[in-house]
Every structure is written in C-alpha cells, then in structure tokens.
C-alpha atoms as a PDB file:
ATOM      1  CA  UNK A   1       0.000   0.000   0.000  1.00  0.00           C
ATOM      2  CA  UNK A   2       1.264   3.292  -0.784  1.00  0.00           C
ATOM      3  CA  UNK A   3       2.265   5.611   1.290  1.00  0.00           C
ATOM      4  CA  UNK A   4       1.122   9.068   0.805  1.00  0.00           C
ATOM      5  CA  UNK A   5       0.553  11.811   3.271  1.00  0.00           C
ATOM      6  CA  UNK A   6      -1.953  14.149   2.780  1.00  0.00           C
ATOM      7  CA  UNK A   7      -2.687  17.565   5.230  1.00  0.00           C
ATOM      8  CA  UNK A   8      -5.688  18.976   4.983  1.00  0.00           C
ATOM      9  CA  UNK A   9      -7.924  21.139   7.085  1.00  0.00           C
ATOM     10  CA  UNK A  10      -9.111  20.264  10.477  1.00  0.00           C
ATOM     11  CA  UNK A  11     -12.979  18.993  10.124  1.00  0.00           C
ATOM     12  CA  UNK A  12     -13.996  19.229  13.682  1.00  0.00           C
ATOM     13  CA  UNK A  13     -13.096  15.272  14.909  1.00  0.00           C
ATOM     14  CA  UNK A  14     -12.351  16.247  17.880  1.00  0.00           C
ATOM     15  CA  UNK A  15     -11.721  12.741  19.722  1.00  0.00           C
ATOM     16  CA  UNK A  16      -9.014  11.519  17.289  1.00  0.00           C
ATOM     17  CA  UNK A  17      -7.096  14.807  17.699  1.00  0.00           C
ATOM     18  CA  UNK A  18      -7.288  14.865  21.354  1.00  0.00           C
ATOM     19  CA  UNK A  19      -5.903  10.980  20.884  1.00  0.00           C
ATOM     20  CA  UNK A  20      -2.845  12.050  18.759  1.00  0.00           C
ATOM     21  CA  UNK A  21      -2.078  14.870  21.352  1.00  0.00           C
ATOM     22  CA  UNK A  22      -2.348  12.477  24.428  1.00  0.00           C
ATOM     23  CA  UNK A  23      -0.195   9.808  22.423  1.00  0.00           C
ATOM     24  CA  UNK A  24       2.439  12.506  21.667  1.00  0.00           C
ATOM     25  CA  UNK A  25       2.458  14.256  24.853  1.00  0.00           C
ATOM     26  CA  UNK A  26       3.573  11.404  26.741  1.00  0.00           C
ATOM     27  CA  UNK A  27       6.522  12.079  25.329  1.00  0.00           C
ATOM     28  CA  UNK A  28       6.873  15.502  26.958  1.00  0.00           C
ATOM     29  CA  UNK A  29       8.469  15.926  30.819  1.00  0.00           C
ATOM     30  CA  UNK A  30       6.267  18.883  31.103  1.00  0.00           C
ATOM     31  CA  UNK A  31       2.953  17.549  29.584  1.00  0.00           C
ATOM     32  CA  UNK A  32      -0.123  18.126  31.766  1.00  0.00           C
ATOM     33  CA  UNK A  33      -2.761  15.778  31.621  1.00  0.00           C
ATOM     34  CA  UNK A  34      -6.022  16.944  30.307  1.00  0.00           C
ATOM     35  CA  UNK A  35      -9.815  15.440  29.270  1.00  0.00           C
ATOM     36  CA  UNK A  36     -10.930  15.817  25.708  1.00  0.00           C
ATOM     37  CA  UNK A  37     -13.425  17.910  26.718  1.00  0.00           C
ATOM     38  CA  UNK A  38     -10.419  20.268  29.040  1.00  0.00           C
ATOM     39  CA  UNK A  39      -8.363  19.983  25.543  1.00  0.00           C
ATOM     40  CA  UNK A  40     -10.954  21.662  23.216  1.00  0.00           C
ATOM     41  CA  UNK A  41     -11.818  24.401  25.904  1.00  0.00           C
ATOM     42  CA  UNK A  42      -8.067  25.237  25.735  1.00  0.00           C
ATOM     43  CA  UNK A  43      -8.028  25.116  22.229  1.00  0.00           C
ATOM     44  CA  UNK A  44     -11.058  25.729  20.058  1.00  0.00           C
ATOM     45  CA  UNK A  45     -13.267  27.323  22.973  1.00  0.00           C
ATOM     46  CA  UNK A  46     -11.066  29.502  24.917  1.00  0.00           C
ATOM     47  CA  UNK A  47     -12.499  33.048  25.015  1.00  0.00           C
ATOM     48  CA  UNK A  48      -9.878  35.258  24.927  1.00  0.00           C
ATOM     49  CA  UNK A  49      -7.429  33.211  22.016  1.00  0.00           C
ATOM     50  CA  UNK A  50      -9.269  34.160  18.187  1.00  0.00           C
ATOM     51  CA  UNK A  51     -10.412  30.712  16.357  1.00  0.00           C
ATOM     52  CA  UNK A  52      -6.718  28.576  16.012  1.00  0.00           C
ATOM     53  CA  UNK A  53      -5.949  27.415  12.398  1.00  0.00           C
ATOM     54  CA  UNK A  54      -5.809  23.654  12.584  1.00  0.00           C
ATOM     55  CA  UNK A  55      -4.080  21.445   9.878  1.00  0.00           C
ATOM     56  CA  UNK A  56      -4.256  17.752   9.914  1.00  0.00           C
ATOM     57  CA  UNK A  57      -1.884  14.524   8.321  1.00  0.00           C
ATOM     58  CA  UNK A  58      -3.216  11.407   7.292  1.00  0.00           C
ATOM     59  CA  UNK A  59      -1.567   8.412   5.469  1.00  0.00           C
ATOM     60  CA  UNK A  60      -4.237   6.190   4.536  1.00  0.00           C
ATOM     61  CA  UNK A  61      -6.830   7.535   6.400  1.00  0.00           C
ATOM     62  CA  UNK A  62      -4.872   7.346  10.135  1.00  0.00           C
ATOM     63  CA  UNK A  63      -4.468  10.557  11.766  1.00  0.00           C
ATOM     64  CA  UNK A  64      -0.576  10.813  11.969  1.00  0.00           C
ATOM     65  CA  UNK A  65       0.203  14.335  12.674  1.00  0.00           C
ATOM     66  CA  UNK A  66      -1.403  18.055  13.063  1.00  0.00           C
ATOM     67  CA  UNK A  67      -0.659  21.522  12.635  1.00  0.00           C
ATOM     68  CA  UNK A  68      -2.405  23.815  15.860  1.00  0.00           C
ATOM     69  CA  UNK A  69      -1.931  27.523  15.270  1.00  0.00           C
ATOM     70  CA  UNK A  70      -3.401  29.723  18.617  1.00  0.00           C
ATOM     71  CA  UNK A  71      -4.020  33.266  17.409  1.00  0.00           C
ATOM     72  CA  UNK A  72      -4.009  35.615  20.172  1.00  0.00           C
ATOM     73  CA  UNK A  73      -5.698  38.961  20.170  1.00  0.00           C
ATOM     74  CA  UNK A  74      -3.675  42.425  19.344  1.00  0.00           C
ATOM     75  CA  UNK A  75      -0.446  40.169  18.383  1.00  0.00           C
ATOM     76  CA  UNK A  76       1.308  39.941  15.177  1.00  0.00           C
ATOM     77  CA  UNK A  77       2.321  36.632  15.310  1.00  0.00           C
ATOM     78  CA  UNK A  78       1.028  33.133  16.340  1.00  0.00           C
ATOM     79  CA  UNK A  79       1.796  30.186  17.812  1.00  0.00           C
ATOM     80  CA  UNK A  80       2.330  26.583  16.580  1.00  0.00           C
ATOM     81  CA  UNK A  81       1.961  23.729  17.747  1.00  0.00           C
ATOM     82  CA  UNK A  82       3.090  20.785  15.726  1.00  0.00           C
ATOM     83  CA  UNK A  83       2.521  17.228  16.754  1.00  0.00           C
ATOM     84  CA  UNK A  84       3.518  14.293  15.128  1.00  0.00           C
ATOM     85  CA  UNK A  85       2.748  10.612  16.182  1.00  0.00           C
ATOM     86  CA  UNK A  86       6.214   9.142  17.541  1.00  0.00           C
ATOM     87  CA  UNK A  87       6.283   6.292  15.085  1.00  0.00           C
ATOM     88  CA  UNK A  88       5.879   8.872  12.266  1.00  0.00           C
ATOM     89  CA  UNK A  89       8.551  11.100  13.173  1.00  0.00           C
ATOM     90  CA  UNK A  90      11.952  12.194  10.810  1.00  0.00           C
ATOM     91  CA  UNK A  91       9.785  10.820   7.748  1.00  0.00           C
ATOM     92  CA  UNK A  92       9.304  14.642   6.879  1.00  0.00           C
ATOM     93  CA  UNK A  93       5.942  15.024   8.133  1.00  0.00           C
ATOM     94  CA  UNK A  94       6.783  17.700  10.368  1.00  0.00           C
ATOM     95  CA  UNK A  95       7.905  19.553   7.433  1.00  0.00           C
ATOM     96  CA  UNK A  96       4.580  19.041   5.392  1.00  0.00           C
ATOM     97  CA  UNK A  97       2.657  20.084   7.589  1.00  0.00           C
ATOM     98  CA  UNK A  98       4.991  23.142   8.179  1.00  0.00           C
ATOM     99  CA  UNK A  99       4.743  23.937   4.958  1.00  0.00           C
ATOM    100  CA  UNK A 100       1.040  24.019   4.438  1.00  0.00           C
ATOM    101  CA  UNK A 101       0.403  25.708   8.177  1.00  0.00           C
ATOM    102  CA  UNK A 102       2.645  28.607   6.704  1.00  0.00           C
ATOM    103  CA  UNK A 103       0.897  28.916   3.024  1.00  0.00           C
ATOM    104  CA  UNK A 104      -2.645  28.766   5.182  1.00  0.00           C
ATOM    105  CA  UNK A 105      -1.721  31.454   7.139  1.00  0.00           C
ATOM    106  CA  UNK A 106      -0.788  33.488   4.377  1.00  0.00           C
ATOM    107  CA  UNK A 107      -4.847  34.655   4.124  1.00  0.00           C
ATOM    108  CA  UNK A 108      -4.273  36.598   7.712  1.00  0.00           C
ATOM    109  CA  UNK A 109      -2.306  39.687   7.220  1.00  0.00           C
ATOM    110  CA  UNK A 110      -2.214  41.462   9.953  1.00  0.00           C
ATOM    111  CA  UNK A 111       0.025  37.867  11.023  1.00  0.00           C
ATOM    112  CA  UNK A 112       3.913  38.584  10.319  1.00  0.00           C
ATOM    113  CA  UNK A 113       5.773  35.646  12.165  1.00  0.00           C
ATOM    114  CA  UNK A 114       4.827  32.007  13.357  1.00  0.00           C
ATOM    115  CA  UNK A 115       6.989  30.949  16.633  1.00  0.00           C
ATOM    116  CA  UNK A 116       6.943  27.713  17.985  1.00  0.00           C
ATOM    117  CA  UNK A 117       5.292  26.973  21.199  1.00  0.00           C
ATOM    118  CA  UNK A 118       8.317  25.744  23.313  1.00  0.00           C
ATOM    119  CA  UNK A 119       6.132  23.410  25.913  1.00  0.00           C
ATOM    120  CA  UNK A 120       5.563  20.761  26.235  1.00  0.00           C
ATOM    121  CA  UNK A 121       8.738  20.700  25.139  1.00  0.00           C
ATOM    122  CA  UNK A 122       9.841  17.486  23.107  1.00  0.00           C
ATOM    123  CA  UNK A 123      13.904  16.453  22.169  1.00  0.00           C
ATOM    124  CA  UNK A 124      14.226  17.539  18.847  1.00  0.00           C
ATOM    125  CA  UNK A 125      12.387  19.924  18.889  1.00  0.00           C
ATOM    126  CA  UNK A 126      14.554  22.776  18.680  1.00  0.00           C
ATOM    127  CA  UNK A 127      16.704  21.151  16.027  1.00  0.00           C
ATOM    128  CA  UNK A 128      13.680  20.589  13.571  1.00  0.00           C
ATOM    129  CA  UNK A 129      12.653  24.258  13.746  1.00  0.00           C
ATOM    130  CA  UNK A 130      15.691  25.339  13.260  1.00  0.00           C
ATOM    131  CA  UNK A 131      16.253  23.293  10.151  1.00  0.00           C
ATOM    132  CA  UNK A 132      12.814  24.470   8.706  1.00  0.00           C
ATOM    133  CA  UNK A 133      15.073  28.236   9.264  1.00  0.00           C
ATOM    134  CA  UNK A 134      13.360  29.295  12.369  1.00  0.00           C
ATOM    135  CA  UNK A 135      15.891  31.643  13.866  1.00  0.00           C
ATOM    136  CA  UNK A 136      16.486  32.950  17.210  1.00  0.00           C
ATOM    137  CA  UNK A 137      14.209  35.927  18.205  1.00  0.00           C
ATOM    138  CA  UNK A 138      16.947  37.979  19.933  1.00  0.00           C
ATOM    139  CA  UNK A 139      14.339  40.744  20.928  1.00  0.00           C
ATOM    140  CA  UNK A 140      12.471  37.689  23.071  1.00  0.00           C
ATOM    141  CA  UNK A 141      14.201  36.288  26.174  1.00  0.00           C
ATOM    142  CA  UNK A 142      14.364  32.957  26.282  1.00  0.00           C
ATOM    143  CA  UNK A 143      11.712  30.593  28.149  1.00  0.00           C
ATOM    144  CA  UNK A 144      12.780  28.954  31.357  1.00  0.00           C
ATOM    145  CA  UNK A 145      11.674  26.347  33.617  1.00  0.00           C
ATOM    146  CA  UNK A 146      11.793  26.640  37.164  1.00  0.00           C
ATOM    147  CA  UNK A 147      11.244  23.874  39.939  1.00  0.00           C
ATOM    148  CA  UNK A 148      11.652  23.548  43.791  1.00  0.00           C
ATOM    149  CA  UNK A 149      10.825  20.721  46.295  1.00  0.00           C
ATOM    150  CA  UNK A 150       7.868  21.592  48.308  1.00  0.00           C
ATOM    151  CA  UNK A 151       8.983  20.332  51.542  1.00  0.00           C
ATOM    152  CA  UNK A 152       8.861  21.595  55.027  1.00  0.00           C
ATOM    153  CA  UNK A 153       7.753  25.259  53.674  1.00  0.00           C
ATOM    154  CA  UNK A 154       8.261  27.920  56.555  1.00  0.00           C
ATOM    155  CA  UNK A 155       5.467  30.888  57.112  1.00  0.00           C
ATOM    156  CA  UNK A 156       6.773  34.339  55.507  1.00  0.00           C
ATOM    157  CA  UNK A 157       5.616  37.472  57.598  1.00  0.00           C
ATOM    158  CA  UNK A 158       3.702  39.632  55.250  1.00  0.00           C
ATOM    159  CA  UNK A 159       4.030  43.280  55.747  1.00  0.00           C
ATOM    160  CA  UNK A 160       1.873  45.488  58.092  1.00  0.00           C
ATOM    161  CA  UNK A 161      -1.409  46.081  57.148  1.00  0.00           C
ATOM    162  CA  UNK A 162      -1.957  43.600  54.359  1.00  0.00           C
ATOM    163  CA  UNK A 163      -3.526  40.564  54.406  1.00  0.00           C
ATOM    164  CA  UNK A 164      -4.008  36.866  52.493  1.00  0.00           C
ATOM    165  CA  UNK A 165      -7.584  35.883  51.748  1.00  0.00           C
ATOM    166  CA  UNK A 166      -8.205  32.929  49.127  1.00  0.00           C
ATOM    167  CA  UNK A 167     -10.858  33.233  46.564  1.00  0.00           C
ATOM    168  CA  UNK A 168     -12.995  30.533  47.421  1.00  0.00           C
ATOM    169  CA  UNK A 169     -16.227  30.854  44.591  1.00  0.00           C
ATOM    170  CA  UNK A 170     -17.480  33.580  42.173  1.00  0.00           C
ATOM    171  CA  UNK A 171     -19.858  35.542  45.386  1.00  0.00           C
ATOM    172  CA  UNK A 172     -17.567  38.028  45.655  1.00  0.00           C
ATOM    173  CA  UNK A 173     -17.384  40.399  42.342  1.00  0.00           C
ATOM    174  CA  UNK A 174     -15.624  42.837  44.047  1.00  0.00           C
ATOM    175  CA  UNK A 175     -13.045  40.954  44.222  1.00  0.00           C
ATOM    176  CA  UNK A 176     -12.581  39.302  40.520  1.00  0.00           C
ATOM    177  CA  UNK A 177     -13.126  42.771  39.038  1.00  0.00           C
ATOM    178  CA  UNK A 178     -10.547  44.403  41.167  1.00  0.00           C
ATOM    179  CA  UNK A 179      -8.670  41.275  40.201  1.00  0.00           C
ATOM    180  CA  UNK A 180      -9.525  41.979  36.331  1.00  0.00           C
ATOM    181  CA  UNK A 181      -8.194  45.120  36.237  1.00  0.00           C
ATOM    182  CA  UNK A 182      -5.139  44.624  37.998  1.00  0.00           C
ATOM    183  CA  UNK A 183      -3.967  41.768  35.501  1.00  0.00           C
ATOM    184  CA  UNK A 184      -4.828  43.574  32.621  1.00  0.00           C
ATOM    185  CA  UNK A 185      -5.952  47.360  32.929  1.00  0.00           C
ATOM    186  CA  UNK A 186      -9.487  49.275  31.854  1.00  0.00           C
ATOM    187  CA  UNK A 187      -7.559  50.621  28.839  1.00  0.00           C
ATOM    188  CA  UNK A 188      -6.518  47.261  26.908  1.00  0.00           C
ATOM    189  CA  UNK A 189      -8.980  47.301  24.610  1.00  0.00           C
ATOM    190  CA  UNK A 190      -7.880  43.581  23.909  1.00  0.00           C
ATOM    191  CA  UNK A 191      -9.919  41.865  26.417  1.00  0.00           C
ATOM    192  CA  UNK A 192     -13.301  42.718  28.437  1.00  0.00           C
ATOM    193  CA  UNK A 193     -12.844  42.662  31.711  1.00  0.00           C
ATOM    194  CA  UNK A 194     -15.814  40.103  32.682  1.00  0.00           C
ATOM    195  CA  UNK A 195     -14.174  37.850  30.393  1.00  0.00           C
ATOM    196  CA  UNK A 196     -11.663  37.688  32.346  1.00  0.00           C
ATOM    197  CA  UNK A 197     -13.695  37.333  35.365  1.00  0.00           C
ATOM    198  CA  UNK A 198     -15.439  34.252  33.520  1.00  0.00           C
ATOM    199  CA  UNK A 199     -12.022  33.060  32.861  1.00  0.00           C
ATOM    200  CA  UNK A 200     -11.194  33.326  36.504  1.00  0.00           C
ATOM    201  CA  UNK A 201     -14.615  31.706  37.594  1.00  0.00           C
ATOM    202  CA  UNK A 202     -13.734  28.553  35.292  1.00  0.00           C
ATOM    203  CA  UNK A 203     -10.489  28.119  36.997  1.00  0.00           C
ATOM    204  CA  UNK A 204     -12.655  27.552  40.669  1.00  0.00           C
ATOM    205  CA  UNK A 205     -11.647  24.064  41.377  1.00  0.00           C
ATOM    206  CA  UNK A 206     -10.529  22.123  44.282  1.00  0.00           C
ATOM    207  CA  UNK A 207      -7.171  21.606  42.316  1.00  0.00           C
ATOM    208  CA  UNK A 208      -6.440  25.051  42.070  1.00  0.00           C
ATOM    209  CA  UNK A 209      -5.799  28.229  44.224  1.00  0.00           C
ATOM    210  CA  UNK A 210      -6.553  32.053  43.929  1.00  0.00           C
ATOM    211  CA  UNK A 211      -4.674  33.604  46.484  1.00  0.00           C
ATOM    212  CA  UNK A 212      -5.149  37.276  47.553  1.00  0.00           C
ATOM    213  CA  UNK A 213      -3.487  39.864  48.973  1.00  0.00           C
ATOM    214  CA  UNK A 214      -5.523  42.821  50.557  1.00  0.00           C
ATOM    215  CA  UNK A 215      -4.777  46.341  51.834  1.00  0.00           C
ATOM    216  CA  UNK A 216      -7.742  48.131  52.815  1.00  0.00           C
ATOM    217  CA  UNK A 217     -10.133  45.556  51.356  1.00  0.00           C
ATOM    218  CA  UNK A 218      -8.913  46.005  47.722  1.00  0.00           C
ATOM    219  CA  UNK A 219      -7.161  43.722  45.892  1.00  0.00           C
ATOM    220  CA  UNK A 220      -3.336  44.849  45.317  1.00  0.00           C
ATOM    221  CA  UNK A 221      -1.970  41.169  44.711  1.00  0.00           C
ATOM    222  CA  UNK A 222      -3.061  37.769  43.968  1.00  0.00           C
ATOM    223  CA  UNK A 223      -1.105  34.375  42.118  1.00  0.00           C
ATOM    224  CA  UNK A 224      -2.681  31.501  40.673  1.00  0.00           C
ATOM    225  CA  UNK A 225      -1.337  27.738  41.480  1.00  0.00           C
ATOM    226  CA  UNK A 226      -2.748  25.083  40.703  1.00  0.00           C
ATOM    227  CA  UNK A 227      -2.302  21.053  40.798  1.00  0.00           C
ATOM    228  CA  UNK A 228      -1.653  19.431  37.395  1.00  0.00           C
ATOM    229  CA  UNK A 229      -1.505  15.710  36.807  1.00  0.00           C
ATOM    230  CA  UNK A 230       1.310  14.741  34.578  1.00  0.00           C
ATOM    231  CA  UNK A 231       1.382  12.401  31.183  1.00  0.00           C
ATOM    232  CA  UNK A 232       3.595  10.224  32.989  1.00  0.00           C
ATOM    233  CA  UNK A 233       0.869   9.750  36.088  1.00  0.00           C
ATOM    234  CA  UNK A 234       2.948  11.913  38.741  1.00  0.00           C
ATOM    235  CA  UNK A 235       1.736  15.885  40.390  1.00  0.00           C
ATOM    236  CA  UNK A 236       3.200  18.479  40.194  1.00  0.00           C
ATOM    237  CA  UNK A 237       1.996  22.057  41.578  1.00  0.00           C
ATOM    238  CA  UNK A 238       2.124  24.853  39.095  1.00  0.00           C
ATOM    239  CA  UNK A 239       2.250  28.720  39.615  1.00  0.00           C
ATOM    240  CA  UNK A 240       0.404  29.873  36.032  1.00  0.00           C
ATOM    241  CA  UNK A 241       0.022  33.496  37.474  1.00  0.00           C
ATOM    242  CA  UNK A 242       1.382  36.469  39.958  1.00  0.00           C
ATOM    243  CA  UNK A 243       0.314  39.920  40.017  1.00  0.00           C
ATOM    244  CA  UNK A 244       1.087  42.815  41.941  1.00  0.00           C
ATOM    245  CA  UNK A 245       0.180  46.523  42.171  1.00  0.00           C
ATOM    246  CA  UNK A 246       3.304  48.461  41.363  1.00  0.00           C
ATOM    247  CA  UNK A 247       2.228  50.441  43.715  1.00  0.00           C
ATOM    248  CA  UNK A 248       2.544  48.040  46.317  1.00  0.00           C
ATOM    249  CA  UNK A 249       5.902  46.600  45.592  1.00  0.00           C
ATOM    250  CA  UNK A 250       9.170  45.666  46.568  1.00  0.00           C
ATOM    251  CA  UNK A 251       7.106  44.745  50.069  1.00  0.00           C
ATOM    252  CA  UNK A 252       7.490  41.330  50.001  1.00  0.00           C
ATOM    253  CA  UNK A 253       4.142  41.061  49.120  1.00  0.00           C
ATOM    254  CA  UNK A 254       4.669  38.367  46.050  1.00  0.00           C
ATOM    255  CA  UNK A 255       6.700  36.404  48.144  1.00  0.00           C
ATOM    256  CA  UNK A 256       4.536  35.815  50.702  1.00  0.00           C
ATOM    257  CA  UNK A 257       1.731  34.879  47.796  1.00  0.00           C
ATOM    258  CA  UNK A 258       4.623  32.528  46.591  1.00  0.00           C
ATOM    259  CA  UNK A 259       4.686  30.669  49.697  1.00  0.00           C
ATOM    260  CA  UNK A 260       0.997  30.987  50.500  1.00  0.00           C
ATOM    261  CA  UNK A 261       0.758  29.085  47.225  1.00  0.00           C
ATOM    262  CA  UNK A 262       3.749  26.264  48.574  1.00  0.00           C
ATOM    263  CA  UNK A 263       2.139  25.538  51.673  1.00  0.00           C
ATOM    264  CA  UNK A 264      -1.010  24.613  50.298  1.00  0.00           C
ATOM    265  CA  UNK A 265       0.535  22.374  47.820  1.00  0.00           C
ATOM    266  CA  UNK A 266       1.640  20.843  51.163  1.00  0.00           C
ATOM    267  CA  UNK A 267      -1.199  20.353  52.684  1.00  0.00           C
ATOM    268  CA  UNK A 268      -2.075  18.554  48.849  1.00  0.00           C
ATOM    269  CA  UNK A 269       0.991  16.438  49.340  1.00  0.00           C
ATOM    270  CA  UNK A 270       2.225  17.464  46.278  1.00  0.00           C
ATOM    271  CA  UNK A 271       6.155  16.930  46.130  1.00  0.00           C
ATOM    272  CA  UNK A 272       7.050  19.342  43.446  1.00  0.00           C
ATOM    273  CA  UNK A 273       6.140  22.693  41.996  1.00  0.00           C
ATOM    274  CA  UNK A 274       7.527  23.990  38.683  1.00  0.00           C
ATOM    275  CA  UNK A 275       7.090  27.814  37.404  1.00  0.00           C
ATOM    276  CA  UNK A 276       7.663  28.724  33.402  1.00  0.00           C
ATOM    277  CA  UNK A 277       8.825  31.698  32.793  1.00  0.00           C
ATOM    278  CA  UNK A 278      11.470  34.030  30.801  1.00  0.00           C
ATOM    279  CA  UNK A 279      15.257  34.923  30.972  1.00  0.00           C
ATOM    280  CA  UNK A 280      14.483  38.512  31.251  1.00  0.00           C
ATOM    281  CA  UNK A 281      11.079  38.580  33.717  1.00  0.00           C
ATOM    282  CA  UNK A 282      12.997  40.245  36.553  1.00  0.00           C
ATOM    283  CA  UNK A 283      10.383  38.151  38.654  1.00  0.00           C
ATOM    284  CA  UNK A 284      12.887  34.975  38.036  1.00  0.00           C
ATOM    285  CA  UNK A 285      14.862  36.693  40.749  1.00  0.00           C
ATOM    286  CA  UNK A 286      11.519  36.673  43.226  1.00  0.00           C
ATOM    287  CA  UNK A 287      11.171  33.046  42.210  1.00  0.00           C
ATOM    288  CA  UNK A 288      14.774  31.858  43.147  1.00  0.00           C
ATOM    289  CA  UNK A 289      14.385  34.039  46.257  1.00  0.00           C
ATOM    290  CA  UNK A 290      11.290  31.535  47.304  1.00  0.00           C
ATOM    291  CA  UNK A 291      13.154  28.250  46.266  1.00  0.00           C
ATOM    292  CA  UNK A 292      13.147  27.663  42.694  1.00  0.00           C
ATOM    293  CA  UNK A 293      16.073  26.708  40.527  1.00  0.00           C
ATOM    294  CA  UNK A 294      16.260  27.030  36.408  1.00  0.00           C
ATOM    295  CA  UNK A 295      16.032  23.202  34.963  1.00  0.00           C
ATOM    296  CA  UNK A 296      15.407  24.282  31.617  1.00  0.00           C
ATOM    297  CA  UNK A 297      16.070  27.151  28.899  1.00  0.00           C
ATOM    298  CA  UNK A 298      14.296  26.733  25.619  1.00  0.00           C
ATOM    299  CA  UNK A 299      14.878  29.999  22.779  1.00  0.00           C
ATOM    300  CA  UNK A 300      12.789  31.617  21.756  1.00  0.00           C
ATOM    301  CA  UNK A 301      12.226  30.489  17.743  1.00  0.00           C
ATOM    302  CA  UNK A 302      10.349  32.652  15.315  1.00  0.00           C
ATOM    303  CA  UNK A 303      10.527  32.540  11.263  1.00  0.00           C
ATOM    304  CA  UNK A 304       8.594  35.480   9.142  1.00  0.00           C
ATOM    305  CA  UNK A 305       6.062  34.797   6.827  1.00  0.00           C
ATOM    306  CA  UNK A 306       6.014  37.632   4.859  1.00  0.00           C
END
C-alpha cells in the first residue's frame, strides 16, 4: 500500500485529535494531563485566544500528525503547535505540515511571524525548527523552567497592614473585578474585563488556588497555582500566574503569595512545583528568592512569513 501523506484542514473530529495529542504528549516531561473535553476548551473554545488554524496529516486515512496555530488577540504573530505521532517522526511530516500551516496562514495579514510553542517541550524539537530556518528571536528572552521541592515550607511574615484571603467561589465580584483590572488594565482594549472574570470563575476548582493579597479591602496582589496531573501519572503544583500593584511593591508582598501558594501544595501532598517563565522577567529573581532553581532554557524560535 502506498504511502502518501496528505494535510488537509481540520474537520472538527475532535476525539481523534485529542488521541494524537495524548499519544504525543507522553513524550513531553512537562505535559499536563487533560480530558478531551479540558483539551478543546483550551483550544477551540477559549475566550480570549481568536479561532486557532488547525491542519491535519493522514496516510491512509490514520491521523498521523497536526498543525495547531493559537491566534491571540492584538499580536502579530502566532503560535504553533506541531505534533507528530512518535512512530511517524523524521519521515518529513513535520515539514509538510509546516509547509502548508505557513501557506494557510498566508490569508491573515495582519500575522507577520509564526513561533513555535516551546512546551511541552519534546527532544528535537529545537533542532527541527531550526532546520525548517526558524531563527532565534533575539528581541524575546528565552523561556525557562523553574522547579523547587515543596517540603517543610516555613510561614513568611507579610508586611503590616496587608492581608491573604483565598478566593474561594465567584460571590464576591468585588473581588474578581478588582482582580480583572489589575492583571490587565481598563484601557486594553484587547480583552473585556468580565471575560476575564469568567475566565477566573472557570479556573474555581478544588485543584487550584486564587490567592489574595488585601490592603484596605482592595485587591493589590493575587497568584494563581494550581495542581496538574502529569502524562507520565505523577503531580506536580504549578504557579500559572502572579500579580502585583506596582504600587505596592518591593514589600514582600509576592513572596509571601509565593509561599501561600507552597504551603497549600503541602497540605495537597504534592512533592514538586515547577514555574515557566522568561530569561528577562525580573520576577525569576523573586522566584529563586522563594526556592526555585532554572532546569530548563528553551529559545525563543520565530521565522517570518512575509
């Protein structure tokens, strides 16, 4: 039987490309676990990305590879993710698929560059991209990944006058709005601000954590950690979020919403907790100063598409 690989557009089967990202991301040492249902909400359904482009390879009729590009609002480039089954792999699939996800997104011109999303990161990876001519971007720092041993984690102090409350359902607006608008300002004009309450109210769950920090009753701080189950069956605790007023810096305050978020993963008897972020967030510095060590640097790869 021949064997000839065809890419074509995604047609909505959602169940056999949530099985060819499960299958691949079990390769990956940072691959969460998700449901299909978790995987199309954070792909096709997530209200503040724009509709992704979606590409898909067959050879005779099995699903052997896609092409996932996540268009985010107000940016002038995209993101690509490229999965390929393992047992497919260096037969130039990759490369097809490339190839077509680049023509496709020729029809979207406000889009300038296509850089590859970096996790779950996969061995290899960086070499194939860079053989398809996907340079450096040495405006963009590059991504890290940052772990620490939750064990025996002591109390920090927090300054005078503030407090630590935990966000425990969607009662209080107050509180998400304030929250809102301290992530992401009144003046974006890229996102509403109750969607990002909504976003917020999805993330309620008894694996995750909104921790607060108030002075005065309003909202000046607040991180997001939450408990992620692993394609390789172990937990790990993740921080996916920490804000502070600039007013209200250099007060220890993220620190102490650092640890807040450490000692619950405790109390979860989770045994590790990983942060990603970049070479040049000057919060890598606040992260080291609560415990967590660099275990990974991926660049930051980019190629221009027009």
């Amino acid at each position: 039987m021949s064997r000839v690989v065809t890419v074509n557009p995604f047609e909505k089967e959602f169940h056999e490309l949530y099985s060819l990202w499960c299958i691949v991301a079990q390769e990956r040492p940072f691959a969460i676990s998700q449901t299909e249902d978790e995987f199309i909400n954070n792909y096709f359904k997530n209200e503040i990305k724009d509709h992704p482009v979606c590409l898909v390879a067959h050879i005779n009729r099995e699903l052997v590879g896609a092409g996932l590009v996540e268009l985010f609002r107000g940016w002038d480039g995209c993101l690509l993710n490229l999965w390929v089954l393992p047992k497919h792999q260096r037969k130039g699939i990759g490369t097809k698929i490339l190839e077509v996800v680049m023509n496709e997104l020729k029809q979207f011109k406000h889009i300038k560059t296509i850089s590859m999303n970096p996790v779950p990161f996969l061995p290899g990876y960086i070499s194939f991209f860079k053989k398809a001519r996907f340079m450096t971007d040495e405006k963009m720092p590059s991504g890290l990944v940052m772990e620490r041993k939750i064990k025996n984690i002591q109390t920090v102090r927090i300054a005078d006058g503030y407090s630590i409350a935990h966000l425990q359902n969607d009662k209080n607006k107050e509180w998400l709005r304030q929250m809102a608008t301290l992530e992401i300002g009144e003046a974006t004009g890229q996102y509403k601000i109750e969607e990002i309450m909504d976003d917020y109210v999805n993330r309620l769950k008894p694996s995750s954590l909104f921790s607060l920090t108030l002075h005065r009753d309003e909202v000046v701080g607040f991180s997001f950690h939450t408990i992620a189950q692993l394609m390789n069956g172990g937990m790990q605790m993740r921080n996916q979020g920490l804000v502070v007023n600039p007013l209200h810096r250099n007060k220890g305050l993220g620190l102490s919403l650092l640890v807040d978020g450490l000692k619950w993963g405790e109390l979860k008897k989770i045994e590790i907790a990983m942060i990603s972020t970049h070479s040049k967030n000057p919060a890598r510095f606040l992260y080291e100063k609560a415990g967590y060590r660099t275990v990974d640097e991926i660049p930051n790869l980019q190629v221009s598409i027009i």
